[in-house]
Every structure is written in structure tokens, then in C-alpha cells.
Protein backbone atom coordinates (compact mmCIF):
# COMPACT_ATOMS: atom_id res chain seq x y z
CA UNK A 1 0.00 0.00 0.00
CA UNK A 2 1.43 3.54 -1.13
CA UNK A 3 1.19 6.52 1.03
CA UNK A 4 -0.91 8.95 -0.49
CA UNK A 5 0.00 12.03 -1.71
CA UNK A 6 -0.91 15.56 -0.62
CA UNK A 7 -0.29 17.93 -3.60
CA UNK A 8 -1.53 21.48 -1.98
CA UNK A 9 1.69 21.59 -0.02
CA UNK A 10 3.80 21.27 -3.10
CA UNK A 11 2.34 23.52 -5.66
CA UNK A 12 1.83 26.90 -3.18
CA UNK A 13 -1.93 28.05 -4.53
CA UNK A 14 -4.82 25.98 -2.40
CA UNK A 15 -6.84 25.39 -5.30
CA UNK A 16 -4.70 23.99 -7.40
CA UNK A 17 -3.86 21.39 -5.22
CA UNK A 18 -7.19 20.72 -4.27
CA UNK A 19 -8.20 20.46 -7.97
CA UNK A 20 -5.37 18.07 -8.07
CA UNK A 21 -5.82 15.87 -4.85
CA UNK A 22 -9.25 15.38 -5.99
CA UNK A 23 -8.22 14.12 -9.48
CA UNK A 24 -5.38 11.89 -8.02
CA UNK A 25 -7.86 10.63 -5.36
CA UNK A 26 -10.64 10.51 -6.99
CA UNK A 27 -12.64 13.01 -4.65
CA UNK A 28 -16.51 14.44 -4.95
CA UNK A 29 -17.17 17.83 -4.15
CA UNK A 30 -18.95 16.03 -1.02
CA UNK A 31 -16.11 14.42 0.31
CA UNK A 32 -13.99 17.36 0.44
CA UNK A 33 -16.70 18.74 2.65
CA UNK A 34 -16.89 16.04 5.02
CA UNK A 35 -13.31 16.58 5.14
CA UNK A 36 -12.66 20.04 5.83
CA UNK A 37 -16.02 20.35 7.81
CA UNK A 38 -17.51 22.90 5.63
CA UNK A 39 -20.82 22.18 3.61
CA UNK A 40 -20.53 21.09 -0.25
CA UNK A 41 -21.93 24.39 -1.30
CA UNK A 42 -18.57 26.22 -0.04
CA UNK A 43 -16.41 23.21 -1.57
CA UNK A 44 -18.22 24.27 -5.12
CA UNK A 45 -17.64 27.86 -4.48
CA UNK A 46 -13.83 27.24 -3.94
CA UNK A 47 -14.26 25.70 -7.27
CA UNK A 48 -15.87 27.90 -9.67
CA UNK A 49 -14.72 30.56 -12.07
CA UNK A 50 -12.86 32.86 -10.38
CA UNK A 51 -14.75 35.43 -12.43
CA UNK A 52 -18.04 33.95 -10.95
CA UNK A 53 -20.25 35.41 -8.41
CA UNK A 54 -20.16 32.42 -6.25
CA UNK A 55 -16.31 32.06 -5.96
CA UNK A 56 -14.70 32.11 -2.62
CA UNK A 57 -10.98 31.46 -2.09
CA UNK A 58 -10.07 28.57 -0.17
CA UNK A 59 -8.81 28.99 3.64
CA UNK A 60 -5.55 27.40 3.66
CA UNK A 61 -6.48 26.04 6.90
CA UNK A 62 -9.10 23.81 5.28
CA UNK A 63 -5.83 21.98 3.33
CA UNK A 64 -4.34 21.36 6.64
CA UNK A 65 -7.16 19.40 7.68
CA UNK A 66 -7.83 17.63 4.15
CA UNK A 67 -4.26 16.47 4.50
CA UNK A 68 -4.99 15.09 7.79
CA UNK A 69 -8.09 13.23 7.12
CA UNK A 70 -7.21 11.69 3.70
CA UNK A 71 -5.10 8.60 4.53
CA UNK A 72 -7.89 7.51 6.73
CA UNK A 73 -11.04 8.95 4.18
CA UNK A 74 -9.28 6.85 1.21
CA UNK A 75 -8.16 3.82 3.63
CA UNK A 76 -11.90 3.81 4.56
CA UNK A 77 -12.57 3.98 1.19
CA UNK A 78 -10.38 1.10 -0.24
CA UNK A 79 -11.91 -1.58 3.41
CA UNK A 80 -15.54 -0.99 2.23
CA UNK A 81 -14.92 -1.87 -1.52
């Protein structure tokens, strides 16, 4: 079993890497907000057009606690399949 990785820390801007993380793990807007204990409607606002009306900028402090919950979200994930 690989450790996953955490891409916000390595790219700088928060919603890059959470556009990545949720490619590489395969994430719904929904399970980012279980993670960072915010409601899926925020999640989707952090990831709309930046030219949007609904567009917020993602907290850094929310990556800090997707980083912490992954391993055990995806190992979760992989005992239930």
C-alpha cells in the first residue's frame, strides 16, 4: 500500500492542489466537505470561475485538515470496496 499524496503543499496556490488531490484521489465535491467540515456548497464555491459570483478562495487552513483526514477517508474507502 502507497502513502498517499498531498499535492496542496507542493504547488503553493490551495486550489490547485485541491483540484489536483481530488483528481489523483478521486474526490466528490462532497467528500472534500466532510473533510474540511464545511458544507458542499462552499467546496463548489472554492471551485468555480474565479470570475463567478459564487467564488470564494479557499482557507488554507481547510488543506491542513484535508491532509490530515485523507489517509484515513481513502483507507476507509479502499476496506468498504
Amino acid at each position: 500500500m502507497t502513502t498517499p499524496t498531498f499535492a496542496p503543499f507542493t504547488t503553493g496556490k490551495a486550489i490547485e492542489g485541491l483540484r489536483l488531490t481530488m483528481q489523483e484521489h478521486a474526490l466528490r465535491s462532497r467528500d472534500v466537505a466532510e473533510l474540511c467540515c464545511v458544507s458542499v456548497k462552499t467546496v463548489e464555491s472554492w471551485l468555480a470561475d474565479p470570475k463567478a459570483a459564487s467564488f470564494r478562495k479557499m482557507p488554507p487552513r481547510h488543506l491542513v485538515s484535508l491532509g490530515f483526514g485523507l489517509p484515513g477517508f481513502l483507507a476507509k474507502r479502499r476496506s468498504s470496496k
